[in-house]
Every structure is written in structure tokens, then in C-alpha cells.
PDB file of N, CA and C in Angstrom:
ATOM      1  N   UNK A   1     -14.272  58.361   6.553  1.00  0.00           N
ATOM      2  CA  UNK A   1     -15.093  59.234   5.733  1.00  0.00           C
ATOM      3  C   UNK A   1     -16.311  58.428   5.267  1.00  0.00           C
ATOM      4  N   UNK A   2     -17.339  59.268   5.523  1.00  0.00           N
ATOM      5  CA  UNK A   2     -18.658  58.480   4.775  1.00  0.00           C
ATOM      6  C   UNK A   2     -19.066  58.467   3.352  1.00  0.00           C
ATOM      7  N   UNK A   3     -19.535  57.620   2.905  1.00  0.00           N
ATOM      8  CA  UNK A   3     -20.208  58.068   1.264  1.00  0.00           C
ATOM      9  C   UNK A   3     -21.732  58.253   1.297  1.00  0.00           C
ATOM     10  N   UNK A   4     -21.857  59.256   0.307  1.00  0.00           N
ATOM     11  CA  UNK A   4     -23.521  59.955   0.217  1.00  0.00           C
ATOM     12  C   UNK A   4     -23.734  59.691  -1.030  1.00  0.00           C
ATOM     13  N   UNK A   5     -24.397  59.194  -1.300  1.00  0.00           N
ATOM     14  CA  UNK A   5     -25.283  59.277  -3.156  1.00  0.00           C
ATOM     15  C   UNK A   5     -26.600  59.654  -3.001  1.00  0.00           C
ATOM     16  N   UNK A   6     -26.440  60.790  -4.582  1.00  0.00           N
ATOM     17  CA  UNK A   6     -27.304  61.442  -4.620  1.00  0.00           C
ATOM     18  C   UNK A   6     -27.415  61.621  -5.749  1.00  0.00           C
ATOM     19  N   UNK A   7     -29.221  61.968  -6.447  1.00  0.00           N
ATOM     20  CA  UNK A   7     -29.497  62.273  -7.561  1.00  0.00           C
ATOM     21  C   UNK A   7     -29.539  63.687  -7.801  1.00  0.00           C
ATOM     22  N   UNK A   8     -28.812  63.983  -9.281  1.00  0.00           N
ATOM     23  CA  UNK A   8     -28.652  65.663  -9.534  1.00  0.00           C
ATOM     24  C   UNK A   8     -29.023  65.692 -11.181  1.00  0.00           C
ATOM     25  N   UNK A   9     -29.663  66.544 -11.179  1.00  0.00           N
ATOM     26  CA  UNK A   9     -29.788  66.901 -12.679  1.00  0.00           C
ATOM     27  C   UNK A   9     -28.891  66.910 -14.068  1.00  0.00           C
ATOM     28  N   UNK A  10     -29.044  66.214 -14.895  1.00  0.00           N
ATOM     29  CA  UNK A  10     -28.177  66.079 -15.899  1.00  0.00           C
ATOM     30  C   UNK A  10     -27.603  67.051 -16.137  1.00  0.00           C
ATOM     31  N   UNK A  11     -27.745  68.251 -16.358  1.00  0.00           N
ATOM     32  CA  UNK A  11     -27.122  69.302 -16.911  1.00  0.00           C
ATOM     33  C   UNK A  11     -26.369  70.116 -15.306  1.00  0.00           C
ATOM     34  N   UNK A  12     -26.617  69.608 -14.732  1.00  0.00           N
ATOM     35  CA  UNK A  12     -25.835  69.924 -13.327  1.00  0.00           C
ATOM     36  C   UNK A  12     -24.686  68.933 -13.342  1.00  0.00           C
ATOM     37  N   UNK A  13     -24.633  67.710 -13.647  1.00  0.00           N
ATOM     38  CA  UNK A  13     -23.500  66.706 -13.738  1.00  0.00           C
ATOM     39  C   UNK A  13     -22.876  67.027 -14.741  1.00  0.00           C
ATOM     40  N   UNK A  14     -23.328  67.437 -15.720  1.00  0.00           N
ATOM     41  CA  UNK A  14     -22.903  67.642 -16.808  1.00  0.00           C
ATOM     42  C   UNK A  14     -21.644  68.792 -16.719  1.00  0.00           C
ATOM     43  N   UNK A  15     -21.957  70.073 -16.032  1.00  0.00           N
ATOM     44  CA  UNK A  15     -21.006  71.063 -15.627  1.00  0.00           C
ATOM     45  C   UNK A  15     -19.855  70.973 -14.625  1.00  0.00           C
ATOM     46  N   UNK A  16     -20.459  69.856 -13.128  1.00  0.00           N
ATOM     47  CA  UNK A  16     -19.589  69.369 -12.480  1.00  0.00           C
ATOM     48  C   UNK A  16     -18.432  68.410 -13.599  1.00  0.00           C
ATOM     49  N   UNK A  17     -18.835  67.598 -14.184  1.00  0.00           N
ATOM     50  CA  UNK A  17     -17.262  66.504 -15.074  1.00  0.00           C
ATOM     51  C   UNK A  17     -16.889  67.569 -15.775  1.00  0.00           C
ATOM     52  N   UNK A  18     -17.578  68.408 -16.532  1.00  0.00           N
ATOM     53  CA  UNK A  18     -16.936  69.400 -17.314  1.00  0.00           C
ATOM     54  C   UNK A  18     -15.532  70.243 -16.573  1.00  0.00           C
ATOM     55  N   UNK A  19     -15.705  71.175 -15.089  1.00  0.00           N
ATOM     56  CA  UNK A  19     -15.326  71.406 -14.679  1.00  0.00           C
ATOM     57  C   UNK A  19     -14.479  70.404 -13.848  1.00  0.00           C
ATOM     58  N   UNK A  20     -14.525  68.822 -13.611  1.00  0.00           N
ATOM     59  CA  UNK A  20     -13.056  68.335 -12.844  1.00  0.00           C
ATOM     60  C   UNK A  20     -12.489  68.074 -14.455  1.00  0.00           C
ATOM     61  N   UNK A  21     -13.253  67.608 -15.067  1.00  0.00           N
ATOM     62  CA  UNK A  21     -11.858  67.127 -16.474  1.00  0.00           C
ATOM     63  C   UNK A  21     -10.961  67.983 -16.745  1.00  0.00           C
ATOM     64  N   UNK A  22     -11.454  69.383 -16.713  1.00  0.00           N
ATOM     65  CA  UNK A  22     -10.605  71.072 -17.105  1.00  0.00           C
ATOM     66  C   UNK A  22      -9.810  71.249 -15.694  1.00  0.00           C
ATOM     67  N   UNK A  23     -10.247  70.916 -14.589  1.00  0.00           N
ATOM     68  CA  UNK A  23      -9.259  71.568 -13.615  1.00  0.00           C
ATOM     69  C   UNK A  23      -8.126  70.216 -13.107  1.00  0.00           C
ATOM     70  N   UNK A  24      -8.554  69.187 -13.406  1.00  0.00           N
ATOM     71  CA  UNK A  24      -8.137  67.907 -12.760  1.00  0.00           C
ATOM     72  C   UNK A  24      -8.179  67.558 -11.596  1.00  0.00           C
ATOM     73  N   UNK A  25      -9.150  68.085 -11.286  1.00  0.00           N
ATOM     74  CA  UNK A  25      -9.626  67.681  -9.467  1.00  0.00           C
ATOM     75  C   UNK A  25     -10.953  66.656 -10.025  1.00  0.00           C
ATOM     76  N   UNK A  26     -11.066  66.055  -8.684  1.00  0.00           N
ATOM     77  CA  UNK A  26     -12.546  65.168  -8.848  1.00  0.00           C
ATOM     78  C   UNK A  26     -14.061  65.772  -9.031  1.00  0.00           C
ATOM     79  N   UNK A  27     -14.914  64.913  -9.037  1.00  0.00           N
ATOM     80  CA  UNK A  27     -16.185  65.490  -8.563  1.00  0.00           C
ATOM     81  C   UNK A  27     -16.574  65.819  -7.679  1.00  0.00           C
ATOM     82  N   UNK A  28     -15.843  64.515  -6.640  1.00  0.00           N
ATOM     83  CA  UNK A  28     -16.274  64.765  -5.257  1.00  0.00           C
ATOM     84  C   UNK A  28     -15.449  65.641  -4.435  1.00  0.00           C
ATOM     85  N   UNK A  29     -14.688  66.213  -5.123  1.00  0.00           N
ATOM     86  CA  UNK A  29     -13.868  67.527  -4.417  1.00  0.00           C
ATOM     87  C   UNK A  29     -14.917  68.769  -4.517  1.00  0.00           C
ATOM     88  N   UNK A  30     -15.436  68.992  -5.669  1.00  0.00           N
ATOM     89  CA  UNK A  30     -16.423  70.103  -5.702  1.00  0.00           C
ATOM     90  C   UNK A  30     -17.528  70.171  -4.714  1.00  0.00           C
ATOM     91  N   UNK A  31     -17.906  68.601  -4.970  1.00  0.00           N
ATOM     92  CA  UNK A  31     -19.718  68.792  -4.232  1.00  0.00           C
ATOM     93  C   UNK A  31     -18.658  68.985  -2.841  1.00  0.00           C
ATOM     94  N   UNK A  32     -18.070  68.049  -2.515  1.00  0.00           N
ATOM     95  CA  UNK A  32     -17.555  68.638  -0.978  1.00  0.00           C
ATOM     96  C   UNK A  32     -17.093  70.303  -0.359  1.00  0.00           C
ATOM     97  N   UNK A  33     -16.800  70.543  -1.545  1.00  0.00           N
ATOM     98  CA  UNK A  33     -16.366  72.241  -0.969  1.00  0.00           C
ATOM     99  C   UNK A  33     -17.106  73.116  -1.332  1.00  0.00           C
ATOM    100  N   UNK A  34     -18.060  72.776  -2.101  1.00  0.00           N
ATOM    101  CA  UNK A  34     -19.889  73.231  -2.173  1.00  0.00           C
ATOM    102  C   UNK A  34     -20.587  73.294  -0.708  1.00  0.00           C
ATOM    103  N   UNK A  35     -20.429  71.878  -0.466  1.00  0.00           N
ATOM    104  CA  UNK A  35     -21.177  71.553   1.008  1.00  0.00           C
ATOM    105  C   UNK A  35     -20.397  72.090   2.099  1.00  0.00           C
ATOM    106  N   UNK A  36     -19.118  72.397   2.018  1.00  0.00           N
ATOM    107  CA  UNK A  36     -18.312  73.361   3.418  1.00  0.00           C
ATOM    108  C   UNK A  36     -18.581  74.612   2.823  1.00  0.00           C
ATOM    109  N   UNK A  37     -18.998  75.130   1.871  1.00  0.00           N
ATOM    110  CA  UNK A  37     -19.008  76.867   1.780  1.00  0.00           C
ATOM    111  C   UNK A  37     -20.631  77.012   2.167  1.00  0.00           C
ATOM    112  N   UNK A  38     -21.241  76.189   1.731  1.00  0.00           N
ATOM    113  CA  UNK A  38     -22.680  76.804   1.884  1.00  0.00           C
ATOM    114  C   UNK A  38     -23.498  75.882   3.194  1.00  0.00           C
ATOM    115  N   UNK A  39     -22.882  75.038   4.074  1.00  0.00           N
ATOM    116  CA  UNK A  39     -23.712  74.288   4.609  1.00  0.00           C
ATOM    117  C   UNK A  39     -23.867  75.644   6.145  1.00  0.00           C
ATOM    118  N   UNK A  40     -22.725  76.184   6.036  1.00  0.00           N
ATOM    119  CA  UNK A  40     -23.331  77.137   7.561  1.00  0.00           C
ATOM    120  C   UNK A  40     -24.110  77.876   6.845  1.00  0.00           C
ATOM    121  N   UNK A  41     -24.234  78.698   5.997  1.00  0.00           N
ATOM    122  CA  UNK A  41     -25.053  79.489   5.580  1.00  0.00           C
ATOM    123  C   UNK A  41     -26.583  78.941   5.799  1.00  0.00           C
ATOM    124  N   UNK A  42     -26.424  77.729   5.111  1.00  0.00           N
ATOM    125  CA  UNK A  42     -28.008  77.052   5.459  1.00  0.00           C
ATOM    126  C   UNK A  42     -28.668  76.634   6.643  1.00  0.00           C
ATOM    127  N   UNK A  43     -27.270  75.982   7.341  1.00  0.00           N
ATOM    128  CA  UNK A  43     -27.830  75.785   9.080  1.00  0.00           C
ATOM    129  C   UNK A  43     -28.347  77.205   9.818  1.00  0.00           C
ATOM    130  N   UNK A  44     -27.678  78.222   9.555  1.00  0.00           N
ATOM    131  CA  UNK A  44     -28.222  79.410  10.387  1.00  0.00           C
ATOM    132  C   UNK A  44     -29.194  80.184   9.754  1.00  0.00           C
ATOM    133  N   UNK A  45     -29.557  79.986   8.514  1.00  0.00           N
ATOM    134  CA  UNK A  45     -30.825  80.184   7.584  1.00  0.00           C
ATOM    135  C   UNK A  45     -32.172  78.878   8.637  1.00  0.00           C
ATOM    136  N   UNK A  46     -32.015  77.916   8.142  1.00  0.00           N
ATOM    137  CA  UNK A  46     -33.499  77.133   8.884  1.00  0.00           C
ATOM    138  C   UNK A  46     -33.096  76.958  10.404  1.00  0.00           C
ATOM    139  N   UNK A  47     -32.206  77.047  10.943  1.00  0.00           N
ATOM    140  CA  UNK A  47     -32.318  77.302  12.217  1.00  0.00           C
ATOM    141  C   UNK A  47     -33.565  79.277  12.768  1.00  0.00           C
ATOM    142  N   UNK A  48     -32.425  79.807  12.253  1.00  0.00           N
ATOM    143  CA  UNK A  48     -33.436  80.932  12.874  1.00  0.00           C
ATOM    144  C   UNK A  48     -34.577  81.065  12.248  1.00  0.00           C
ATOM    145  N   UNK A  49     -35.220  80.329  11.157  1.00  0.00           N
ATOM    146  CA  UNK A  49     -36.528  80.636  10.672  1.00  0.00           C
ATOM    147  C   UNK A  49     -37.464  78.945  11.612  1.00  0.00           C
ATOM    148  N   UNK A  50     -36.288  78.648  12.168  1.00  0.00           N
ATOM    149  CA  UNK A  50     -37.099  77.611  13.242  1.00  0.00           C
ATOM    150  C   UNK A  50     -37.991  78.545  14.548  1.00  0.00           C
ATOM    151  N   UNK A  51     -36.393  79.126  14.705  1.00  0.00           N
ATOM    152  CA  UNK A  51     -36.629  80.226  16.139  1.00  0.00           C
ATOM    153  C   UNK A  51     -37.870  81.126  15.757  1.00  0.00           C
ATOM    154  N   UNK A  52     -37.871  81.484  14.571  1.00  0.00           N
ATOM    155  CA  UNK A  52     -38.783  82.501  14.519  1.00  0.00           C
ATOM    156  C   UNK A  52     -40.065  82.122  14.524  1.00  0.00           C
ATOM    157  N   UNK A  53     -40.798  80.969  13.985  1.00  0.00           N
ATOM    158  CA  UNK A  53     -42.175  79.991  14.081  1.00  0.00           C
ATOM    159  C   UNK A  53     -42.136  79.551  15.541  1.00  0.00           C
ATOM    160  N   UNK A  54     -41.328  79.598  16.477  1.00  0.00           N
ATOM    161  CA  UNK A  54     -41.376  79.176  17.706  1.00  0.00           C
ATOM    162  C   UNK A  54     -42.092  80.505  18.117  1.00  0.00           C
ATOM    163  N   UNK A  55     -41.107  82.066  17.968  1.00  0.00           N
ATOM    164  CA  UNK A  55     -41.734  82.826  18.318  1.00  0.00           C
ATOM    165  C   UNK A  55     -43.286  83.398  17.915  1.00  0.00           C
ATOM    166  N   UNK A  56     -43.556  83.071  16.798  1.00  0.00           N
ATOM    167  CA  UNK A  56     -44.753  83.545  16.166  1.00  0.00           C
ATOM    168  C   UNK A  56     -46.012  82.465  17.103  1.00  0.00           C
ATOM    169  N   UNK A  57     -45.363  81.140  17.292  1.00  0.00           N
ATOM    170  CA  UNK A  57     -46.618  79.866  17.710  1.00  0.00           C
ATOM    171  C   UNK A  57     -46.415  80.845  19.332  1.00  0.00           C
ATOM    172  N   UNK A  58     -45.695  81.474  19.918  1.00  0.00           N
ATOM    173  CA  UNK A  58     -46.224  81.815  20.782  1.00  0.00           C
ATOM    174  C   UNK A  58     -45.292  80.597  22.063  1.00  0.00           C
ATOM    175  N   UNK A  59     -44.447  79.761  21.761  1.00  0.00           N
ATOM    176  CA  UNK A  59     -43.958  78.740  22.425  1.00  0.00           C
ATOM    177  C   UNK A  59     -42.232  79.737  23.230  1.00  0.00           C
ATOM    178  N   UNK A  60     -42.285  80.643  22.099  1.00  0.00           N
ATOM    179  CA  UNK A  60     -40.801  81.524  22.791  1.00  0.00           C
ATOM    180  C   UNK A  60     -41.003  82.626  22.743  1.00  0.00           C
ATOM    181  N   UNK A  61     -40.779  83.639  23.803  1.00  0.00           N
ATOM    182  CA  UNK A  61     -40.328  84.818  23.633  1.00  0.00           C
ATOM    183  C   UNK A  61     -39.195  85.395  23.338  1.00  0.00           C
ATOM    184  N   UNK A  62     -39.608  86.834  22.888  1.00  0.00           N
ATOM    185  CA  UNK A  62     -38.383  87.692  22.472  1.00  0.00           C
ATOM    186  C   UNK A  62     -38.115  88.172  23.502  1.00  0.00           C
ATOM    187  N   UNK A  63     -36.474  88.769  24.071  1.00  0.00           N
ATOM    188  CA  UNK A  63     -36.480  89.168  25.540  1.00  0.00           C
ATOM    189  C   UNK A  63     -35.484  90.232  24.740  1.00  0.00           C
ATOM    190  N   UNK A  64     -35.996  92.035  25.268  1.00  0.00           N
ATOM    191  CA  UNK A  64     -35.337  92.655  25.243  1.00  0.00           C
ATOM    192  C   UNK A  64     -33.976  93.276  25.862  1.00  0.00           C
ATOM    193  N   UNK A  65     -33.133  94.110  25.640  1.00  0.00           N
ATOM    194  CA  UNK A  65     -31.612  94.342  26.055  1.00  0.00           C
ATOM    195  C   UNK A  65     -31.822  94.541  27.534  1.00  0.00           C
ATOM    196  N   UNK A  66     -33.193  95.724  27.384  1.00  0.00           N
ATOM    197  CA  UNK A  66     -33.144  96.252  28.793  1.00  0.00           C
ATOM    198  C   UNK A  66     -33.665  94.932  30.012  1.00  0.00           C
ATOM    199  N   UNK A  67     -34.504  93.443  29.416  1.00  0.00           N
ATOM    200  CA  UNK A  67     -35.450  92.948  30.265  1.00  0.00           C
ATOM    201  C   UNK A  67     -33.946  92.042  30.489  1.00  0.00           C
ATOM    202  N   UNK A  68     -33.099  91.794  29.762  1.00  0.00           N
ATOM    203  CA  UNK A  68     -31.955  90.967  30.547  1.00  0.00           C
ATOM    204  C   UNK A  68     -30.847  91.815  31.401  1.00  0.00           C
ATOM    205  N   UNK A  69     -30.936  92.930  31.087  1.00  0.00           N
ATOM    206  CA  UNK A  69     -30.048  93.433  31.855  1.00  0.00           C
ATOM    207  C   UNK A  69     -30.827  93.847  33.404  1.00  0.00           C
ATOM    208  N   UNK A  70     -32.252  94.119  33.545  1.00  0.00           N
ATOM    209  CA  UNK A  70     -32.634  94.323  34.911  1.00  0.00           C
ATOM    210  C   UNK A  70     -33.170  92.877  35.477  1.00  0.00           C
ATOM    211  N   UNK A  71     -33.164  91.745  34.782  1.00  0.00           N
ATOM    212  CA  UNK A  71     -33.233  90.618  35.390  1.00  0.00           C
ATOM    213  C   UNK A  71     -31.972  89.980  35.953  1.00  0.00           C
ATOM    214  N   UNK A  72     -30.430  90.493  35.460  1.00  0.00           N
ATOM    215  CA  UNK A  72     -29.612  90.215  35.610  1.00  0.00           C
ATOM    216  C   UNK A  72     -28.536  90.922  36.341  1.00  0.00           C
ATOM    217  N   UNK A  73     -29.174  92.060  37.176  1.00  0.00           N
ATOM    218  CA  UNK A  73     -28.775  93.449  37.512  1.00  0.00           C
ATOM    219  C   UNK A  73     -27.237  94.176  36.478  1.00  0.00           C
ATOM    220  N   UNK A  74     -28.091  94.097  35.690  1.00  0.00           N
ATOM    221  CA  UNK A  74     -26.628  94.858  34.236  1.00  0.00           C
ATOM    222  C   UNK A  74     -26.959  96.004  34.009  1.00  0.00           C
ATOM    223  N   UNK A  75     -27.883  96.838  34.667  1.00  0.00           N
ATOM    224  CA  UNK A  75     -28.011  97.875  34.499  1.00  0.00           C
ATOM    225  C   UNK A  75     -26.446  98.748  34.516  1.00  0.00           C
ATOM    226  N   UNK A  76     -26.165  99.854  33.580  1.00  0.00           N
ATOM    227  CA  UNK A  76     -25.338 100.940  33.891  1.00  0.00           C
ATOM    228  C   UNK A  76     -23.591  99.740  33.549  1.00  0.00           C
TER     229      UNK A  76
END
């Protein structure tokens, strides 16, 4: 397992110890199951707003249902 340090706002630390002293779990149990609930959410958030500046610069196209299915004979 790796270690990460990081700076967080006092009153953000402040609620994390609040909340392990009351539940008796750690700190680093929270930020970790913080970072597994929300890290896909965020990868497929700046991923497709990657895809989408690709499409806008003009570097990707959009390919419609019908242009893969008659390039791919999927018609019917």
C-alpha cells in the first residue's frame, strides 16, 4: 500500500477526527472510502469532457448509429 499526504482545510480535518473519534475507525479509512466512492465518478466526468474538447478542436468525430452500422453492414 502506498502513502499520500495531503493538505486539507482545518475545518475539513476538523470534521474528519471528529467523525473517526465518534465512530472508532481511522482517518485514513474515510479519506480512502471517499476516494473509492467518488474517484469513478470523477474519472468518467474529465475523461468525457476530454472527449468532448477533442470533438469541439475538431481532432474527433462523432459517428452516428446509422454511419456504424452501414460501415459495418449492421443494417436490419
Amino acid at each position: 500500500m502506498t502513502t499520500l499526504n495531503l493538505r486539507i482545510p482545518d475545518e475539513l480535518f476538523g470534521r474528519l477526527t471528529h467523525l473517526a473519534e465518534v465512530t472508532g475507525r481511522t482517518k485514513s479509512y474515510y479519506v480512502r472510502k471517499a476516494l473509492e466512492e467518488r474517484l469513478d465518478e470523477l474519472e468518467d466526468f474529465y475523461l468525457a469532457m476530454q472527449s468532448l474538447e477533442k470533438v469541439r478542436s475538431g481532432s474527433s468525430k462523432i459517428w452516428s448509429q446509422s454511419d456504424i452500422e452501414s460501415d459495418r453492414d449492421l443494417e436490419d
